[in-house]
N, C-alpha and C. Protein backbone atom coordinates (compact mmCIF):
# COMPACT_ATOMS: atom_id res chain seq x y z
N UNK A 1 152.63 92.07 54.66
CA UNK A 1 153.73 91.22 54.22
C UNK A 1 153.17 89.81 54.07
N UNK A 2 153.20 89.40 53.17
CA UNK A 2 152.71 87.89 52.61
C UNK A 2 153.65 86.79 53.42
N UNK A 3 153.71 85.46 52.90
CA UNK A 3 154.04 84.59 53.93
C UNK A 3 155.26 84.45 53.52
N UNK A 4 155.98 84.18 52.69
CA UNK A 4 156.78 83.64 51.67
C UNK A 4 157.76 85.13 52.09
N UNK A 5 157.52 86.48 51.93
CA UNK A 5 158.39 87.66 52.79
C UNK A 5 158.71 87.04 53.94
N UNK A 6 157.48 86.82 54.63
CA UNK A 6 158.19 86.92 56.01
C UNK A 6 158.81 85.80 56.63
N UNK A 7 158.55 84.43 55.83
CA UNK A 7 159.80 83.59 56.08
C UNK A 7 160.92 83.59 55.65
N UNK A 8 161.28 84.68 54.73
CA UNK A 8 162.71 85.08 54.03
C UNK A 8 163.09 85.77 54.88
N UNK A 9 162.29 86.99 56.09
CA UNK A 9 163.21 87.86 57.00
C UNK A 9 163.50 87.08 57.79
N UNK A 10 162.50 86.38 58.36
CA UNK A 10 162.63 85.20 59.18
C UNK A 10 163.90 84.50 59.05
N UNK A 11 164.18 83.63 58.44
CA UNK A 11 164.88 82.99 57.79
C UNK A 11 166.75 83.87 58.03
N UNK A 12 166.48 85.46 57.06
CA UNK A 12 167.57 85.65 57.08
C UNK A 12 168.21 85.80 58.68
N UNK A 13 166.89 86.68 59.51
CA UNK A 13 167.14 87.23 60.53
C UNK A 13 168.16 86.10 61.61
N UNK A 14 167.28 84.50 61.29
CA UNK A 14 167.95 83.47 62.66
C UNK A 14 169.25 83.44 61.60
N UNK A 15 169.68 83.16 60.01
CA UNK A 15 171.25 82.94 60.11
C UNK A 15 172.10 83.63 61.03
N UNK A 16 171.70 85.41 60.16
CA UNK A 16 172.46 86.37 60.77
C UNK A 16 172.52 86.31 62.45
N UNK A 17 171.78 85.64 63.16
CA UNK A 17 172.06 86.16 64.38
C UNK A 17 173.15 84.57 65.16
N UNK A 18 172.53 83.67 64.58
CA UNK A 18 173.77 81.96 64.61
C UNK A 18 175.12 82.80 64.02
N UNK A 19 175.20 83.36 62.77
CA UNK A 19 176.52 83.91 62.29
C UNK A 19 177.26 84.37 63.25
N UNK A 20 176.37 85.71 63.82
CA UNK A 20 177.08 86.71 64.41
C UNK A 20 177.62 86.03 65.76
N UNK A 21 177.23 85.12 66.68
CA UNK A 21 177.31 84.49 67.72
C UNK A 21 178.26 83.48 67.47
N UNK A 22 178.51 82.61 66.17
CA UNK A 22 179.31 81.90 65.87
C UNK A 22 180.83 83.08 66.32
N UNK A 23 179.78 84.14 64.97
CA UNK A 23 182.05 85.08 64.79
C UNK A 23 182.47 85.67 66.13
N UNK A 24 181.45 85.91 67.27
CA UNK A 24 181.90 86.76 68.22
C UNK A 24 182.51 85.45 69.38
N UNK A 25 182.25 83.95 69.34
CA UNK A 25 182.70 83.35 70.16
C UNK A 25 184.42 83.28 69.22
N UNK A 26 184.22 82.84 68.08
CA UNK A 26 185.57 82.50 67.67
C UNK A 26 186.46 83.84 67.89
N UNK A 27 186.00 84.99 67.87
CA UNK A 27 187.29 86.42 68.26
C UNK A 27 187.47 86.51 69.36
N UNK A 28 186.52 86.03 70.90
CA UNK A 28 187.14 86.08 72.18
C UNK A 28 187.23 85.00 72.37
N UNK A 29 187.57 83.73 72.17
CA UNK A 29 188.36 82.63 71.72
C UNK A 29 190.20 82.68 71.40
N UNK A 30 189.83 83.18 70.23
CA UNK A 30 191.42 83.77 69.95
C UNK A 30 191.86 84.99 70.47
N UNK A 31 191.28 85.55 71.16
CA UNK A 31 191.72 86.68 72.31
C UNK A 31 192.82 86.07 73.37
N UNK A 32 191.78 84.80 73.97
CA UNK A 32 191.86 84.48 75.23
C UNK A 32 193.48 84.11 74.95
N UNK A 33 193.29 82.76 73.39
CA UNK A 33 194.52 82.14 73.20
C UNK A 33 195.85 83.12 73.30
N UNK A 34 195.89 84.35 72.95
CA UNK A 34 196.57 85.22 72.56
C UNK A 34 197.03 86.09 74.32
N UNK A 35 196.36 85.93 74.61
CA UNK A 35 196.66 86.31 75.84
C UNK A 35 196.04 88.12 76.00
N UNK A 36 195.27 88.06 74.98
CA UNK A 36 195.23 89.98 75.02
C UNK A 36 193.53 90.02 75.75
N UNK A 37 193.91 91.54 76.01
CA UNK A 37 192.46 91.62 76.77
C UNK A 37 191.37 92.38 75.78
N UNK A 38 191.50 92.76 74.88
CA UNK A 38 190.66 93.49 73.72
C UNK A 38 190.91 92.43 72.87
N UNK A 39 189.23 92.09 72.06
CA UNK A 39 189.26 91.27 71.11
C UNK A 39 189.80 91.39 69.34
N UNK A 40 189.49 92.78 69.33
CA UNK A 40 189.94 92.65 68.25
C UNK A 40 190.49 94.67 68.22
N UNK A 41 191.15 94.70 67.22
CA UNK A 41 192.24 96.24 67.87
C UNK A 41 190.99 97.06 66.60
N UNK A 42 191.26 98.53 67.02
CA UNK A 42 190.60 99.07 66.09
C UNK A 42 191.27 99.07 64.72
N UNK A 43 192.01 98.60 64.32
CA UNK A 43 192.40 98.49 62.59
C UNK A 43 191.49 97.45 62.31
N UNK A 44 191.57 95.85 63.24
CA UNK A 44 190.76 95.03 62.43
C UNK A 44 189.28 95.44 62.82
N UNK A 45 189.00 96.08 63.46
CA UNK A 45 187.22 96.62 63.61
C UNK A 45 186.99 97.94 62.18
N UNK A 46 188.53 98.57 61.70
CA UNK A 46 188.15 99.30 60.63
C UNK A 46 187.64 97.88 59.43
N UNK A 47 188.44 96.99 59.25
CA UNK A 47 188.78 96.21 57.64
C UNK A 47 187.39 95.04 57.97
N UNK A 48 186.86 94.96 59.25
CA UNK A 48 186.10 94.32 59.14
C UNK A 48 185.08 94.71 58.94
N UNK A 49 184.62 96.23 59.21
CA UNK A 49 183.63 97.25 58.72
C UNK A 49 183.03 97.24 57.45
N UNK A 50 184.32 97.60 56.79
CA UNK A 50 184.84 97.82 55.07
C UNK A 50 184.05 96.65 54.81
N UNK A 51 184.10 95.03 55.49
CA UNK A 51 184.57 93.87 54.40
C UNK A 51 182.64 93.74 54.16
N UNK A 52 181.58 94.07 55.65
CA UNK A 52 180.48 93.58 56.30
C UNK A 52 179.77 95.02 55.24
N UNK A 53 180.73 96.21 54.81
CA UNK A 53 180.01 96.96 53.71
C UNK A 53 180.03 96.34 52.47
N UNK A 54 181.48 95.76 51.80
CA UNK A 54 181.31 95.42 50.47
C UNK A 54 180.75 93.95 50.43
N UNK A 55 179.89 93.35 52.01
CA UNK A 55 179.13 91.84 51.90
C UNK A 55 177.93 92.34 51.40
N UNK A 56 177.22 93.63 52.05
CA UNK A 56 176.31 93.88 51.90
C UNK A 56 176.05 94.57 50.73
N UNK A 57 176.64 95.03 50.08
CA UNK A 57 176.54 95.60 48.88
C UNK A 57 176.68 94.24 47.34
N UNK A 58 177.12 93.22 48.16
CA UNK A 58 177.00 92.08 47.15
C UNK A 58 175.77 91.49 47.13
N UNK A 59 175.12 91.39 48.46
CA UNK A 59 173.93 91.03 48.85
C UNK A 59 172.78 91.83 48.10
N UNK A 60 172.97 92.45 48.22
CA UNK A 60 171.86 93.39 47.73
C UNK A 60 172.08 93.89 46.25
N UNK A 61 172.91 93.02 45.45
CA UNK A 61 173.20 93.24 44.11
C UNK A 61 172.86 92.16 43.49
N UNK A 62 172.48 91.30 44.43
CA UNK A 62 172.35 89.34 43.77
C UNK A 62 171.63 89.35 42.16
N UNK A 63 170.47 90.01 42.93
CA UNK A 63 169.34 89.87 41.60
C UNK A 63 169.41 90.77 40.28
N UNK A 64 170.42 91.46 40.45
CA UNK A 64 170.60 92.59 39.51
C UNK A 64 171.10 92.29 37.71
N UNK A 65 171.94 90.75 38.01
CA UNK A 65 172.56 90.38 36.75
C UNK A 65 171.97 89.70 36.15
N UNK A 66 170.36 89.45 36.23
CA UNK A 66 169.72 88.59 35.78
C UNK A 66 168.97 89.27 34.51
């Protein structure tokens, strides 16, 4: 893997993991506010599934319309 790859995994790997740490403080955040003891119910763990499939399927389509 050349340099220029591996500062792109690099790269993607630290957003995605700041992202994911960002979204998981803000859902037991609004848990707490809410007063519930589960952060998020399984309907929104289905639509958020769905949403993190059709992100990734945009992602990986970027370069395609060129």
């Amino acid at each position: 893997m050349n340099s220029t790859k591996r500062v792109a995994v690099m790269l993607g790997a630290l957003v995605g993991a700041l992202g994911g740490v960002a979204i998981a403080l803000t859902l037991v955040r609004r848990a707490e506010e809410q007063g519930r003891e589960n952060v998020i119910s399984p309907g929104e763990g289905m639509r958020l599934g769905m949403l993190l499939v059709g992100l990734f399927q945009q992602i990986a389509a970027l370069g395609d319309g060129e």
